[in-house]
Protein backbone atom coordinates (compact mmCIF):
# COMPACT_ATOMS: atom_id res chain seq x y z
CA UNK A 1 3.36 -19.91 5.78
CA UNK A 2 1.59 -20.47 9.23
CA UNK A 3 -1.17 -22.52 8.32
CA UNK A 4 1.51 -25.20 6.30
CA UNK A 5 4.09 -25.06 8.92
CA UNK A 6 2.01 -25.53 11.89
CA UNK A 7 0.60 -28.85 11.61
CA UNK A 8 3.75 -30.23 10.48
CA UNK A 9 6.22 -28.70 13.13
CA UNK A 10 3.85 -27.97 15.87
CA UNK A 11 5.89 -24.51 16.18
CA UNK A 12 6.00 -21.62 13.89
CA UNK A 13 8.43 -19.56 15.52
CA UNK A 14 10.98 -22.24 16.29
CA UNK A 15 9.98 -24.53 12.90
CA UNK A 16 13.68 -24.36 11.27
CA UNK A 17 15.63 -25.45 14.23
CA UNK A 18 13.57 -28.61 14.21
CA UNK A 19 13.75 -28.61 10.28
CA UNK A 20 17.79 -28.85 10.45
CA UNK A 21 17.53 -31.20 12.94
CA UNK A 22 15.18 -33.48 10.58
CA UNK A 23 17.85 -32.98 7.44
CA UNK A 24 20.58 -33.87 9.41
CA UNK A 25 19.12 -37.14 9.79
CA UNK A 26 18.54 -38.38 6.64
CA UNK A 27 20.40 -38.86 3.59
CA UNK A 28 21.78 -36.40 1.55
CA UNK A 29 19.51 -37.11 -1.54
CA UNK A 30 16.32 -37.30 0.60
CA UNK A 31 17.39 -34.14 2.78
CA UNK A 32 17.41 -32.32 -0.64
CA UNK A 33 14.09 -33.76 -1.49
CA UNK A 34 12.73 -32.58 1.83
CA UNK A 35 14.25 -29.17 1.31
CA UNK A 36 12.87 -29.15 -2.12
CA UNK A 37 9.41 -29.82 -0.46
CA UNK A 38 9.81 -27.03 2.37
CA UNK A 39 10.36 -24.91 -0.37
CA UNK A 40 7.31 -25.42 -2.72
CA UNK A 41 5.28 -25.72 -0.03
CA UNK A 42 5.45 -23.83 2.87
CA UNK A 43 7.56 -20.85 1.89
CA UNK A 44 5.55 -17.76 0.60
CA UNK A 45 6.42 -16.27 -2.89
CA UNK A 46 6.35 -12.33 -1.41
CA UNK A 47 9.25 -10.59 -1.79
CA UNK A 48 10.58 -8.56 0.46
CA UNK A 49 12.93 -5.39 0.59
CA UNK A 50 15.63 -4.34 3.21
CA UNK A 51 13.83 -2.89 6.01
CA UNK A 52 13.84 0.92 6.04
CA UNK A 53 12.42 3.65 8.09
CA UNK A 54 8.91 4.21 5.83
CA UNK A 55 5.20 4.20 6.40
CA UNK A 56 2.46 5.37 4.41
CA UNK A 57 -0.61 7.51 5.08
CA UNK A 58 -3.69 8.63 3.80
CA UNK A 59 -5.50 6.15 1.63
CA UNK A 60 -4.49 2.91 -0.09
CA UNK A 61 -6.70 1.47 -3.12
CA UNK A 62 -7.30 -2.12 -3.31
CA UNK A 63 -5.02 -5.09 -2.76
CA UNK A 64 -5.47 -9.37 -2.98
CA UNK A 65 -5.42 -9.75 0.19
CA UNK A 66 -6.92 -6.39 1.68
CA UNK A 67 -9.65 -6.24 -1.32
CA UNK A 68 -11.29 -2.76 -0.15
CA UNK A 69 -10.11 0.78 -0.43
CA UNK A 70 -9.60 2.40 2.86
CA UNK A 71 -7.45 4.46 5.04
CA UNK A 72 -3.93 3.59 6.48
CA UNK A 73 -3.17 2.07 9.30
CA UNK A 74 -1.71 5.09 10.99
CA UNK A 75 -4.57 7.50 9.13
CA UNK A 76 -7.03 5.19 10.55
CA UNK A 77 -6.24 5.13 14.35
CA UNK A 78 -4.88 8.74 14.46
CA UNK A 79 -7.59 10.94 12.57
CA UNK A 80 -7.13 14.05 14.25
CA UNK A 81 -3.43 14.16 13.88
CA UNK A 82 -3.32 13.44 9.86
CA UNK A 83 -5.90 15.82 9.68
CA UNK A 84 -3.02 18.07 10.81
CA UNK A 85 -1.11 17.88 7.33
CA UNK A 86 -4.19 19.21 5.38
CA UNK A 87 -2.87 22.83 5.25
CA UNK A 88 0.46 21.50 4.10
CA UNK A 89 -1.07 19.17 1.38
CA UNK A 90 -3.27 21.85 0.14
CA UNK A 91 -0.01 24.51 -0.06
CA UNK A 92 1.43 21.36 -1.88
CA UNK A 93 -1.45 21.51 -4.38
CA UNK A 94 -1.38 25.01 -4.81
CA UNK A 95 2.25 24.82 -5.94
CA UNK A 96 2.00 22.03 -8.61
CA UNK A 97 -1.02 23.91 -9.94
CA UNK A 98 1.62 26.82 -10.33
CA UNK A 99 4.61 25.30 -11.44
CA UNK A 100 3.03 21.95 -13.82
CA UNK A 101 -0.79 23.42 -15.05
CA UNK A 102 -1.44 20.64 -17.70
CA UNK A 103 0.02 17.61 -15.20
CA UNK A 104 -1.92 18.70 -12.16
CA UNK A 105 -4.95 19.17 -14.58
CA UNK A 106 -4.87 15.72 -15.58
CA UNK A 107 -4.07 14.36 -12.05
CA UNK A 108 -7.42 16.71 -11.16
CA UNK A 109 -9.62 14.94 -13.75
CA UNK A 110 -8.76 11.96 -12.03
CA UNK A 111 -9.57 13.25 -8.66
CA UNK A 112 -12.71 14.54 -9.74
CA UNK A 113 -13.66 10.53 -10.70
CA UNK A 114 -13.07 9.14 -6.83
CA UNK A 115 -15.19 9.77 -4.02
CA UNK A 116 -14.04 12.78 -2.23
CA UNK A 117 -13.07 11.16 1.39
CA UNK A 118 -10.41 9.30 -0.38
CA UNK A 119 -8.57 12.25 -1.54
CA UNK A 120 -6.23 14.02 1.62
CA UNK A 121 -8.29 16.95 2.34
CA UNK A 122 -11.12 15.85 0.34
CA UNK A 123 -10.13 18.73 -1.47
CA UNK A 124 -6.82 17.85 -3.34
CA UNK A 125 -5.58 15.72 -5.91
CA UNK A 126 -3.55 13.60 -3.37
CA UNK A 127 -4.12 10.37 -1.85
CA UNK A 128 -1.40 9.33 -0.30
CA UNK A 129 1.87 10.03 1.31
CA UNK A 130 4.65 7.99 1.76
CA UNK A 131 6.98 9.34 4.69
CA UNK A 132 10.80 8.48 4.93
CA UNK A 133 12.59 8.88 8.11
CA UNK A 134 16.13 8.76 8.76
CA UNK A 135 17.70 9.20 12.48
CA UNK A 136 20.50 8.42 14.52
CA UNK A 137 19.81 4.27 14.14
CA UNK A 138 17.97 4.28 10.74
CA UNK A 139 19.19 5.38 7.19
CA UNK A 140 16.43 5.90 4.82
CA UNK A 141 18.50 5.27 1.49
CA UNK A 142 16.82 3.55 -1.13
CA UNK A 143 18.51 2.20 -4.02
CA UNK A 144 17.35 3.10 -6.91
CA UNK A 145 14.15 2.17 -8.25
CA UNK A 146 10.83 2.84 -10.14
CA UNK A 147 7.58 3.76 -7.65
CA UNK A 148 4.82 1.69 -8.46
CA UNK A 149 1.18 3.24 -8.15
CA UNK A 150 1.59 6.45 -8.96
CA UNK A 151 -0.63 7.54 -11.57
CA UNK A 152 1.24 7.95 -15.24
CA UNK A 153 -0.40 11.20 -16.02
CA UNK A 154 0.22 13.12 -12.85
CA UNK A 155 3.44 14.45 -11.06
CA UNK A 156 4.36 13.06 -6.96
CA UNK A 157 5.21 16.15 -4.85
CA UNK A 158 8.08 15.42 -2.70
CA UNK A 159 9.77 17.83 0.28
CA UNK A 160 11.50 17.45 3.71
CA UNK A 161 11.35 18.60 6.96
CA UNK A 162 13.58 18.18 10.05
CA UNK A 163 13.63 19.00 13.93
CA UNK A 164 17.46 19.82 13.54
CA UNK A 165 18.27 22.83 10.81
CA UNK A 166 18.71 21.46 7.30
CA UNK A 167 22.44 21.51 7.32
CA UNK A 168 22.66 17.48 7.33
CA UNK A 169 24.84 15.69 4.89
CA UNK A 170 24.07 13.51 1.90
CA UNK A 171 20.73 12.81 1.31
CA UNK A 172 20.71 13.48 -2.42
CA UNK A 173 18.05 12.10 -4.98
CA UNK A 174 20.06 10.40 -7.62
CA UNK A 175 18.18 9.92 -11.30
CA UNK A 176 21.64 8.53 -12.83
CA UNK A 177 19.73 8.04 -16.55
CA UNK A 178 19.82 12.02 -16.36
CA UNK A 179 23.09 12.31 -14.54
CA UNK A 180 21.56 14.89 -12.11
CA UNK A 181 21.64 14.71 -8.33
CA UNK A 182 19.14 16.98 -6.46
CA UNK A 183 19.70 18.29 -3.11
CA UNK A 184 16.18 18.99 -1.46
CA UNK A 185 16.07 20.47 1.69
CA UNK A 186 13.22 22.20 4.10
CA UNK A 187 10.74 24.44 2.22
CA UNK A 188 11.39 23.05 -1.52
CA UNK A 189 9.41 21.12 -3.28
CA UNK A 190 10.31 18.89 -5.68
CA UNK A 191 7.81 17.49 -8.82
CA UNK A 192 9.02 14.05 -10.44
CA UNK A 193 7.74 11.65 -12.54
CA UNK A 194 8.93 8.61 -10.26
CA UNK A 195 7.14 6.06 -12.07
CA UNK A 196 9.20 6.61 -15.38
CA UNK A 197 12.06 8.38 -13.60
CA UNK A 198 14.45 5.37 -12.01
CA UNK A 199 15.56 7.42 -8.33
CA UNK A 200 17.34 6.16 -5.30
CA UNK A 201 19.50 8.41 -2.67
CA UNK A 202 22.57 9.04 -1.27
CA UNK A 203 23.23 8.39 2.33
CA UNK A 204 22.66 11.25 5.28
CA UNK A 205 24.26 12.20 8.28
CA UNK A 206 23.52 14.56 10.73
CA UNK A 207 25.11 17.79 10.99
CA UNK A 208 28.29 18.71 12.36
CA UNK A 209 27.53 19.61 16.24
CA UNK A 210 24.26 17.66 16.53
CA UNK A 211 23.27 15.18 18.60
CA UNK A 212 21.87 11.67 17.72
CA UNK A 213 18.05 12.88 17.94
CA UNK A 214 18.70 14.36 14.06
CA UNK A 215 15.57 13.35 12.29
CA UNK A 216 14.80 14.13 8.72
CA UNK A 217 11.88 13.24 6.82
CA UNK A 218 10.96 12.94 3.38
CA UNK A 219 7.23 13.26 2.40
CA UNK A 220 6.06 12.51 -0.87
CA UNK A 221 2.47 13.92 -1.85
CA UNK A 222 0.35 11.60 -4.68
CA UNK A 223 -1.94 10.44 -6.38
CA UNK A 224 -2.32 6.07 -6.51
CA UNK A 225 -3.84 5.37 -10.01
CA UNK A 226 -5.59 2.37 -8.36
CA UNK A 227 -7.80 4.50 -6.19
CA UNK A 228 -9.98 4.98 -9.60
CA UNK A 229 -11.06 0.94 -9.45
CA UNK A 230 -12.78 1.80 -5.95
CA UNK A 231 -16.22 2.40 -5.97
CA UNK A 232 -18.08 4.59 -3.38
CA UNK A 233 -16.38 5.44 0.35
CA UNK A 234 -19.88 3.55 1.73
CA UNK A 235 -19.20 0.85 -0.96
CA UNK A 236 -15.32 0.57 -0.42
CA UNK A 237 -17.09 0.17 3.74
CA UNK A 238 -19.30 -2.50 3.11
CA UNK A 239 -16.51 -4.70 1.31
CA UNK A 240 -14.62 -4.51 4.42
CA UNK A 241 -17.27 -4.99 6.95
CA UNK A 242 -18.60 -8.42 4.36
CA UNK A 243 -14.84 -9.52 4.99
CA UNK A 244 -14.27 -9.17 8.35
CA UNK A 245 -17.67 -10.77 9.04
CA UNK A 246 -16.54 -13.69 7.23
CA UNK A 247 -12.97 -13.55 8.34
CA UNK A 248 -14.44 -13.77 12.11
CA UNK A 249 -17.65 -16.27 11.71
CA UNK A 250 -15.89 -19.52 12.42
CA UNK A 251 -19.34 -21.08 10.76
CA UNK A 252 -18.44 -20.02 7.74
CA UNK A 253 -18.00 -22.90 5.14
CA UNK A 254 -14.50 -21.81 4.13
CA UNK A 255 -13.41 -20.66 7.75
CA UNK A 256 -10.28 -22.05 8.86
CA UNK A 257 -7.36 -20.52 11.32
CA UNK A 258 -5.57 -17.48 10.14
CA UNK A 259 -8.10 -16.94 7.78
CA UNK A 260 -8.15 -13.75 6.29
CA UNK A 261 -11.73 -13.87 4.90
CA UNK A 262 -10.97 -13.53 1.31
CA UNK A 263 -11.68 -16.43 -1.19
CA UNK A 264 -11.68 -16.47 -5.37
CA UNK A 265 -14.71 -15.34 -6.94
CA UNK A 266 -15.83 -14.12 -3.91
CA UNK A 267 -17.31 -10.52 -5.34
CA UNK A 268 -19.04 -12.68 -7.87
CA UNK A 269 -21.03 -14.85 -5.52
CA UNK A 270 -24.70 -15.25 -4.50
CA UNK A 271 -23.09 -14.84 -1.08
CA UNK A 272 -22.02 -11.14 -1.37
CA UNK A 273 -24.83 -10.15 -3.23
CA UNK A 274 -27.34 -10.89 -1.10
CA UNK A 275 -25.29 -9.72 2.18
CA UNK A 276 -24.93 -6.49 0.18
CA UNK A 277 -28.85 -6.22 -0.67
CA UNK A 278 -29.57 -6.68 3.15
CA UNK A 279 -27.58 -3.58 3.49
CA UNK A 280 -27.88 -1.35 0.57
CA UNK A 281 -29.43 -2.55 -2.67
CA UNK A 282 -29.04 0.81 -4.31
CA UNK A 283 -25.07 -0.16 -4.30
CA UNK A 284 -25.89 -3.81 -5.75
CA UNK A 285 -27.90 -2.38 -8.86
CA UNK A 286 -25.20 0.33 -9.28
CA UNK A 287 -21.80 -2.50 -8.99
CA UNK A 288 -23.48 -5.71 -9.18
CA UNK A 289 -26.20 -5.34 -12.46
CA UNK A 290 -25.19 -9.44 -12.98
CA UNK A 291 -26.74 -10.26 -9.50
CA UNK A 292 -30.10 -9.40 -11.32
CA UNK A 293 -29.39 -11.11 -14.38
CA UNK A 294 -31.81 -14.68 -14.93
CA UNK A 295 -30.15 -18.07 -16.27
CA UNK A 296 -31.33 -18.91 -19.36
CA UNK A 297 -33.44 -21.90 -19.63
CA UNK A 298 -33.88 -24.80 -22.47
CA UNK A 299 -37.51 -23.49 -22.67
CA UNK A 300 -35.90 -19.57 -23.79
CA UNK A 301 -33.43 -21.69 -26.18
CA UNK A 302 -36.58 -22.64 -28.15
């Protein structure tokens, strides 16, 4: 963690080489103390998975440190090309509504309970999209796993596409509790439970006769059940805007470098309720009724 390793080592980048270089120093039961220290300390709890090839885009719900709804990165700061997949995502819809009526009903009750702008379209039941891409230098093969964030009572839509013919090799979705392997390829669509459904894939290789610029991506269409804690799209605004003001006002009480403008309790404080009335009191009285509420004096106990 920056902000712990910084003052101590004067370096981030180059801390550990001047950590070993401390250890070797001292003796071995204090040099285990010291690790022990480093540990608890200044080493974050976040896990993290092999690197592959995967993005997301569309909309993400809230998250600890990022507590606003809002767009992806890439959805953000290239608007007119996502706008690009709507066709796709609403062919997508049209499909599940086909093949799975009482699943994409439920997932549509859901849509119908989240501000339009969040949903890919603003006319589907999708939020998101997470996008796998394998080429000649990156493999996207997952083990297998459970998705997280998906909503229970809907379906994900996955496909592929490629630039090279669909002739690659591998590339199989594995559910090994069912013993089935499922070889998807341009123009299907698969619909999977992949929250309940444990999944992974086999690896892929280009085609016989192509060159290294195969690419093959997989797309999966859904629906993240924490999009229904967000409030409004002008609400879900504001929350950001309050947090980068903070983040960014080095007066700020709790300011400090590296600061990432987010504090406990902070969407129950006077602070944020009266920054929000400045800018829309209509959206305090709707999300905030306890701003308004009056502490309770000795004189009402009596």
């Amino acid at each position: 963690m920056r902000t712990k390793i910084e003052p101590e080592f004067e370096t981030y980048k180059n801390f550990f080489p001047k950590l070993e270089t401390k250890l070797a120093s001292m003796a071995v039961a204090e040099a285990q103390e010291e690790a022990r220290r480093v540990r608890t300390t200044m080493i974050s709890d976040t896990s993290y998975a092999t690197a592959i090839w995967s993005g997301i885009a569309g909309f993400y719900g809230r998250y600890p440190r990022i507590p606003y709804g809002r767009p992806t990165a890439y959805t953000d700061h290239h608007r007119e090309k996502f706008e690009k997949v709507y066709p796709f995502a609403r062919k997508l819809e049209k499909e599940f509504a086909r093949m799975l009526p009482m699943r994409h009903a439920r997932q549509m009750k859901c849509a119908e309970k989240i501000d339009k702008k969040f949903l890919i379209g603003e006319d589907t039941t999708f939020t998101t999209i997470t996008v796998n891409t394998t080429q000649a230098d990156r493999n996207a093969r997952m083990a297998c796993h459970r998705d997280a964030g998906s909503l229970n009572a809907g379906f994900s839509n996955l496909t592929v596409i490629t630039d090279q013919g669909k002739n690659w090799e591998g590339g199989y979705l594995v559910a090994p509790e069912v013993r089935a392997a499922i070889n998807v390829r341009p123009g299907d669509l698969l619909l999977i439970d992949n929250m309940r459904v444990i999944h992974g894939n086999t690896p892929i290789t280009a085609p016989n006769g192509v060159d290294e610029d195969f690419m093959r991506m997989s797309l999966v269409f859904y629906f993240r059940e924490d999009m229904l804690k967000l409030g409004t799209w002008d609400y879900e605004h504001l929350r950001r805007a309050y947090v980068d003001e903070r983040r960014k006002n080095e007066e700020h009480p709790l300011w400090r470098p590296f600061w990432n403008g987010v504090s406990p309790d902070m969407w129950d404080s006077k602070e944020w309720y009266d920054w929000l009335k400045q800018r829309d009191e209509s959206l305090v009285q709707k999300y905030h009724p306890e701003a308004y509420d009056v502490p309770a004096s000795l004189e009402d106990f009596f």
